[in-house]
Protein backbone atom coordinates (compact mmCIF):
# COMPACT_ATOMS: atom_id res chain seq x y z
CA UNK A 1 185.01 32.60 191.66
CA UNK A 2 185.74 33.13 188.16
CA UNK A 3 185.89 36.74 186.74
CA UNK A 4 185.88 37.49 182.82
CA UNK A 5 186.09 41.32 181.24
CA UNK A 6 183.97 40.92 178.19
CA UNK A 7 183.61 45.15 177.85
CA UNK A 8 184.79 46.24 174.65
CA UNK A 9 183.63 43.20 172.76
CA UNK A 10 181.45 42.96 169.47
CA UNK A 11 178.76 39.33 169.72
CA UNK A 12 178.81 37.04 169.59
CA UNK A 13 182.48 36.72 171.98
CA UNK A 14 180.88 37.56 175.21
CA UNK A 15 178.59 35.09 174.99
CA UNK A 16 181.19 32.82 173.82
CA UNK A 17 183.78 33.63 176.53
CA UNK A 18 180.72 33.38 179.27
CA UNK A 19 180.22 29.78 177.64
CA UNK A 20 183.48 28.60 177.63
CA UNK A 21 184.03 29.36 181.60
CA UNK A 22 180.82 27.70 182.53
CA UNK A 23 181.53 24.54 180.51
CA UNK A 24 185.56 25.13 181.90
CA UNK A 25 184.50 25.45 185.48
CA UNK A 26 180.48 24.19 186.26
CA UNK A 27 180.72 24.15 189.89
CA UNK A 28 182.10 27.89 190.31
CA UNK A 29 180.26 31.15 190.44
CA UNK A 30 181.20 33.35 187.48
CA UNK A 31 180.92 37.37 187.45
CA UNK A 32 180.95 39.16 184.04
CA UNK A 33 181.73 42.12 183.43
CA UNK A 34 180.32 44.05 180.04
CA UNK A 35 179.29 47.18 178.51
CA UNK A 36 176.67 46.94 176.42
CA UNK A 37 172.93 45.88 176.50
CA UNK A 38 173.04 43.22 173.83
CA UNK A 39 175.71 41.43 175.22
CA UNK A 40 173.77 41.59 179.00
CA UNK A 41 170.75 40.12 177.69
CA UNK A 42 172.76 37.41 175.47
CA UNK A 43 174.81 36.63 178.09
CA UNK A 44 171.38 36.39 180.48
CA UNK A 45 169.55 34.23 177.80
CA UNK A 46 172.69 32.05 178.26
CA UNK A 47 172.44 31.73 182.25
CA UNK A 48 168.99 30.87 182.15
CA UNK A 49 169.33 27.83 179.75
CA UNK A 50 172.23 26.68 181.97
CA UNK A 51 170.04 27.01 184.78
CA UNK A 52 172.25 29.65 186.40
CA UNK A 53 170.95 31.95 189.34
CA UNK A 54 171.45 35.45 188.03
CA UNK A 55 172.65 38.81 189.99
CA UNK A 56 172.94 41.92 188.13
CA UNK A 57 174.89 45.03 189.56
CA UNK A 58 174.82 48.04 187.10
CA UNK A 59 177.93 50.43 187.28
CA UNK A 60 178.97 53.36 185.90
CA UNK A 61 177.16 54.17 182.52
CA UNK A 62 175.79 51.04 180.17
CA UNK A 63 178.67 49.04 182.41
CA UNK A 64 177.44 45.98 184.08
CA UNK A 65 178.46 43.20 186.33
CA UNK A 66 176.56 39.84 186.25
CA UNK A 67 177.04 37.62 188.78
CA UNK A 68 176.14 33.65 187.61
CA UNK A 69 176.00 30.53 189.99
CA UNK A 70 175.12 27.33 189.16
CA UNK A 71 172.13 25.62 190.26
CA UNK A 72 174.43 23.29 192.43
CA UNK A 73 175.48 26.02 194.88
């Protein structure tokens, strides 16, 4: 499992960094962590064109924790 801290980030970098793993590693399941709403539903937009099944796990605050697997697994 891949695991990538995109909190404190300004867009479009989550969505870039979220990118990069899934084009780095296609075959594992990636969790993302964030802190803000527009990166969350960038970074879900994202999943969904990749075809990536989607868990979301809120923590404290705006915090979140996306987990993404491929449609492989």
């Amino acid at each position: 499992m891949i695991e990538i801290d995109v909190r404190g980030l300004g867009c479009p970098i989550p969505v870039v960094k979220t990118k990069q793993a899934m084009e780095k590693n296609p075959s594992a399941t990636i969790t993302v962590l964030g802190d803000t709403n527009v990166s969350q539903e960038n970074i879900l937009r994202l999943a969904e064109t990749k075809k990536y099944s989607i868990e979301i796990k809120q923590a404290a605050g705006e915090e979140y924790r996306l987990v993404l697997k491929p449609a492989l697994q």
